[in-house]
Protein backbone atom coordinates (compact mmCIF):
# COMPACT_ATOMS: atom_id res chain seq x y z
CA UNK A 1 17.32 -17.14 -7.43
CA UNK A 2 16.32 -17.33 -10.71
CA UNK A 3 13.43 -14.95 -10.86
CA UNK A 4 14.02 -11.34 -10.04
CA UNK A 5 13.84 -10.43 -13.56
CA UNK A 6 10.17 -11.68 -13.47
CA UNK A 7 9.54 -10.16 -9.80
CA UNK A 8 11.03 -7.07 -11.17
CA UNK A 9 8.61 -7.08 -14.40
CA UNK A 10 6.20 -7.32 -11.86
CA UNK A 11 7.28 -4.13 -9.61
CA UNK A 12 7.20 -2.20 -12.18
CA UNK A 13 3.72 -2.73 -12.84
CA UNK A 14 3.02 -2.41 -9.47
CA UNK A 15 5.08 0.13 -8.64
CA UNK A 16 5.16 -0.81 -4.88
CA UNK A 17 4.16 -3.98 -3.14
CA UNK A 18 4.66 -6.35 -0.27
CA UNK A 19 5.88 -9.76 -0.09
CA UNK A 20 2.62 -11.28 -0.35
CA UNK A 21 1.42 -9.87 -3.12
CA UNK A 22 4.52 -10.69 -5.25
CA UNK A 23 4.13 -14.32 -3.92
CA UNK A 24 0.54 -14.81 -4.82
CA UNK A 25 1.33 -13.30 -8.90
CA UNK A 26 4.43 -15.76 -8.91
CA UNK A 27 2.40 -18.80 -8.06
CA UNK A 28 -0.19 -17.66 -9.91
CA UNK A 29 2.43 -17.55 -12.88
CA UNK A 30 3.07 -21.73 -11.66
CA UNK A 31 6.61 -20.30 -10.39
CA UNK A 32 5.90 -21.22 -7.16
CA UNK A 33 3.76 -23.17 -4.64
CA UNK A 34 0.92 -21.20 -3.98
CA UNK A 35 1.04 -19.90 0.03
CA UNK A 36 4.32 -19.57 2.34
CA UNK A 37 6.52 -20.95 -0.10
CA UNK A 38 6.10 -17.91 -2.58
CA UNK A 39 6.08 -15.68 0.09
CA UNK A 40 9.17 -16.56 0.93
CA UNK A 41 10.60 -17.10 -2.19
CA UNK A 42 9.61 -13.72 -3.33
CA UNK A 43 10.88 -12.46 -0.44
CA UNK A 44 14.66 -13.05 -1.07
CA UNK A 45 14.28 -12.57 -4.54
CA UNK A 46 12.90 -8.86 -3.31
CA UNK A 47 15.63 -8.66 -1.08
CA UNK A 48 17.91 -9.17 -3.69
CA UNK A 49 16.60 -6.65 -5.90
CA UNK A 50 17.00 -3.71 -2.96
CA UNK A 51 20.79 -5.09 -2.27
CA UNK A 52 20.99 -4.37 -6.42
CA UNK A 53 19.82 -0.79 -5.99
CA UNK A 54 16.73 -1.96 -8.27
CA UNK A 55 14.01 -1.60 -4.92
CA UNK A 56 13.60 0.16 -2.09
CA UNK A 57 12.12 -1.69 0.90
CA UNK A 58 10.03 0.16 3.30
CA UNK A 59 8.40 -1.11 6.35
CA UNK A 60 6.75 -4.49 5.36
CA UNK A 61 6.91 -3.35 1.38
CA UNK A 62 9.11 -2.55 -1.39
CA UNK A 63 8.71 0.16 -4.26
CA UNK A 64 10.66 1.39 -6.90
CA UNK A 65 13.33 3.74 -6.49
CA UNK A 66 11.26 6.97 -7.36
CA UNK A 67 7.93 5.78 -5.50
CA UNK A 68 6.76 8.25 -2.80
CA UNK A 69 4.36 6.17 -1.67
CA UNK A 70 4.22 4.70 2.34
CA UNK A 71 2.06 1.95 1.33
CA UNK A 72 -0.43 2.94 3.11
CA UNK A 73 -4.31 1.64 2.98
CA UNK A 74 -5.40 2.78 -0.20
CA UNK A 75 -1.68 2.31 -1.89
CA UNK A 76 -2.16 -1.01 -0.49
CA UNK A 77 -5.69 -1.81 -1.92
CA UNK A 78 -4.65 -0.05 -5.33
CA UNK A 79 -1.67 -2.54 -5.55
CA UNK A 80 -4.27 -5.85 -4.94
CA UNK A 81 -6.14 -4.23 -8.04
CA UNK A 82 -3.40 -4.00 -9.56
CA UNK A 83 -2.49 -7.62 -8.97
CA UNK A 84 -5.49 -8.91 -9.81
CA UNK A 85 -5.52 -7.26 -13.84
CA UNK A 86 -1.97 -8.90 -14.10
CA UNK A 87 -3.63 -11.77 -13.29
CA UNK A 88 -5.67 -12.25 -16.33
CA UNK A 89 -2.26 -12.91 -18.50
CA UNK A 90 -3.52 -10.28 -21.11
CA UNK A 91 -0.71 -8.31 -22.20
CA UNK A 92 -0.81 -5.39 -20.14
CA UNK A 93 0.63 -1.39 -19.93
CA UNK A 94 -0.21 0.11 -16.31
CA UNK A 95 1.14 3.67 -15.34
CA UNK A 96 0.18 4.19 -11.79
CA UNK A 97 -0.66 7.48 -10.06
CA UNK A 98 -0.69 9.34 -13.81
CA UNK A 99 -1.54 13.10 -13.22
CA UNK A 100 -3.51 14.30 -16.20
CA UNK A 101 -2.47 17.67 -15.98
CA UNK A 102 -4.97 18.84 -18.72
CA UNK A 103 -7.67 18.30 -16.42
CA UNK A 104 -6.22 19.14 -13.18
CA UNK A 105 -6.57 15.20 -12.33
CA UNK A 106 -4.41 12.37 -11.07
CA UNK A 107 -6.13 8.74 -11.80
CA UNK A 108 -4.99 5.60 -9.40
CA UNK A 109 -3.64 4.38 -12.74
CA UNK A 110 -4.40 4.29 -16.65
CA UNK A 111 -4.60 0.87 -18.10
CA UNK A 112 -4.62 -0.99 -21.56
CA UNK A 113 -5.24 -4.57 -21.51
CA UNK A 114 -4.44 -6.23 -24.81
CA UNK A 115 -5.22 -9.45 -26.19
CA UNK A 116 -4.49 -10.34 -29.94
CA UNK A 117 -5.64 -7.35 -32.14
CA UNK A 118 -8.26 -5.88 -28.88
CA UNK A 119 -7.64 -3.64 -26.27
CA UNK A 120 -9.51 -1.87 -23.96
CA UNK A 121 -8.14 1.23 -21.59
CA UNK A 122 -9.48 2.01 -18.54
CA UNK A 123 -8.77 4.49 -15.63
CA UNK A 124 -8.88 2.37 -12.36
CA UNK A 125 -9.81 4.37 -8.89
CA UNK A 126 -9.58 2.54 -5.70
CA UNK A 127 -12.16 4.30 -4.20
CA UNK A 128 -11.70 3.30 -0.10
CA UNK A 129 -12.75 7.34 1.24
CA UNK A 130 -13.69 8.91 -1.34
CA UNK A 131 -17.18 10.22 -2.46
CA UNK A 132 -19.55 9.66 -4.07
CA UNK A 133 -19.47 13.56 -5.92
CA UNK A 134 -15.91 13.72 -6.13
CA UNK A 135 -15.89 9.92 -8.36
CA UNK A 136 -18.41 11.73 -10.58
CA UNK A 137 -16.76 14.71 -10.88
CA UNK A 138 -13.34 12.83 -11.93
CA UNK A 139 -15.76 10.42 -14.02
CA UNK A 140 -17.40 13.55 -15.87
CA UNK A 141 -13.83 15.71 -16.24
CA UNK A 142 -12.83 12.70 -18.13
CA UNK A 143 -15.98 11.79 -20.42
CA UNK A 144 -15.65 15.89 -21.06
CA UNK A 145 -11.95 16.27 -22.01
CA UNK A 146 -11.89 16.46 -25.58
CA UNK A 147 -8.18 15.27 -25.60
CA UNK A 148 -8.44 12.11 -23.76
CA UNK A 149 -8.56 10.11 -26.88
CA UNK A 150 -5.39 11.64 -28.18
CA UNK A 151 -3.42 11.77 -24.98
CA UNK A 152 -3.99 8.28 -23.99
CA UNK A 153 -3.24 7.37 -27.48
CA UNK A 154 0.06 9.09 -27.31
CA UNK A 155 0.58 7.55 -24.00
CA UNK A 156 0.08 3.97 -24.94
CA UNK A 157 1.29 4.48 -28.71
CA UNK A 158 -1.75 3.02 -30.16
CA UNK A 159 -5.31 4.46 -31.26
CA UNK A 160 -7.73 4.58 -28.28
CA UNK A 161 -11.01 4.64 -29.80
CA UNK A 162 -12.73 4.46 -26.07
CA UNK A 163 -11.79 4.78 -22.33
CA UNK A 164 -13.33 3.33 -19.70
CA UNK A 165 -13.93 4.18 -16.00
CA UNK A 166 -13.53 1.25 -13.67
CA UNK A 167 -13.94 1.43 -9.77
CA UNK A 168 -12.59 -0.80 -6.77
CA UNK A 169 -14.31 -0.27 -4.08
CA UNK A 170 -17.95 0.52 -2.94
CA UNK A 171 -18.28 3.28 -4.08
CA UNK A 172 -20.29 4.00 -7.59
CA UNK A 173 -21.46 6.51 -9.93
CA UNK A 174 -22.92 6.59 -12.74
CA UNK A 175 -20.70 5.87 -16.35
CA UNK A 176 -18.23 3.77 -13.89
CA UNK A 177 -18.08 -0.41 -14.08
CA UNK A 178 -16.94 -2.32 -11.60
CA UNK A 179 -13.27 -4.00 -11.21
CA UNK A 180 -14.66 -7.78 -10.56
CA UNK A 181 -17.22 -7.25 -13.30
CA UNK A 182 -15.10 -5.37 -15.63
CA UNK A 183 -12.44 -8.14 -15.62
CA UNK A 184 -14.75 -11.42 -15.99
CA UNK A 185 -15.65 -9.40 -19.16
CA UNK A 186 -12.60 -8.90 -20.47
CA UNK A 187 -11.46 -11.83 -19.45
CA UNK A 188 -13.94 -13.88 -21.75
């Protein structure tokens, strides 16, 4: 196998994923056949990643060493967001589950897509059970926090002029956009 390295580039983007995931971002990469073939194929190659000590595998996923996560439905539906931003072959920075302690607030994960000299960052909530109230409060603790500019800056080690809100999910509120809108837009 000739492509943990990538699968492993992947993970930690991801954090934690199943097979099918990895399989779909390899073939969408042209590594593989598209459908059982990456599967599988990503399959040993994650297998051989846990025998390295580089994964964990869990019950029908594998995470990263210091993941907590079970993988459960909205860990699951986070990391097919996830997959489908590394998708767009922008040059991308994801920290998942990022506590902004400032705020009292942990995002789904903090984003910045780059492309050339632009880049946009975005927060990304998977919103599967949560409400309608609590997105807005989240949405307004972060349009109020005076340092978000100059934390996410520091974080990403470049100037953040503007952060975004972006939801998965059906649930809305105003100042959010939108993860399958949000994307064909940046993806133009």
């Amino acid at each position: 196998m000739a492509h943990e390295e990538t699968i492993y580039g992947l993970m930690e983007s991801l954090v934690i994923a199943d097979k099918h995931i990895i399989g779909d971002l390899m073939a969408h990469k042209g590594l593989w056949t598209k459908g059982v073939s990456a599967v599988n194929n990503s399959y040993k190659a994650l297998n051989l990643l846990v025998d390295s000590g580089k994964l964990v595998r869990g019950d029908g996923y594998f995470k990263l060493p210091d993941c907590r996560s079970e993988y459960k439905i909205h860990s699951q539906l986070l990391s097919k967001a996830l997959a489908e931003i590394i998708k767009l072959n922008l040059e991308s920075k994801i920290f998942r589950e990022m506590s902004l302690q400032e705020i009292g607030l942990r995002m789904d994960s903090i984003i910045l897509l780059t492309r050339g000299n632009e880049s946009v960052c975005f927060c990304l909530e998977v919103c599967n059970n949560e409400t309608e109230s609590y997105l807005a409060s989240k949405v307004n603790a972060l349009k109020n926090w005076d340092g978000a500019l100059q934390t996410f800056s520091l974080l990403f080690e470049t100037n953040i002029k503007e952060i975004d809100f972006v939801v998965s999910g059906d649930i809305s509120a105003d100042g959010v956009f939108k993860l399958n809108e949000y994307l064909m837009e940046v993806s133009k």
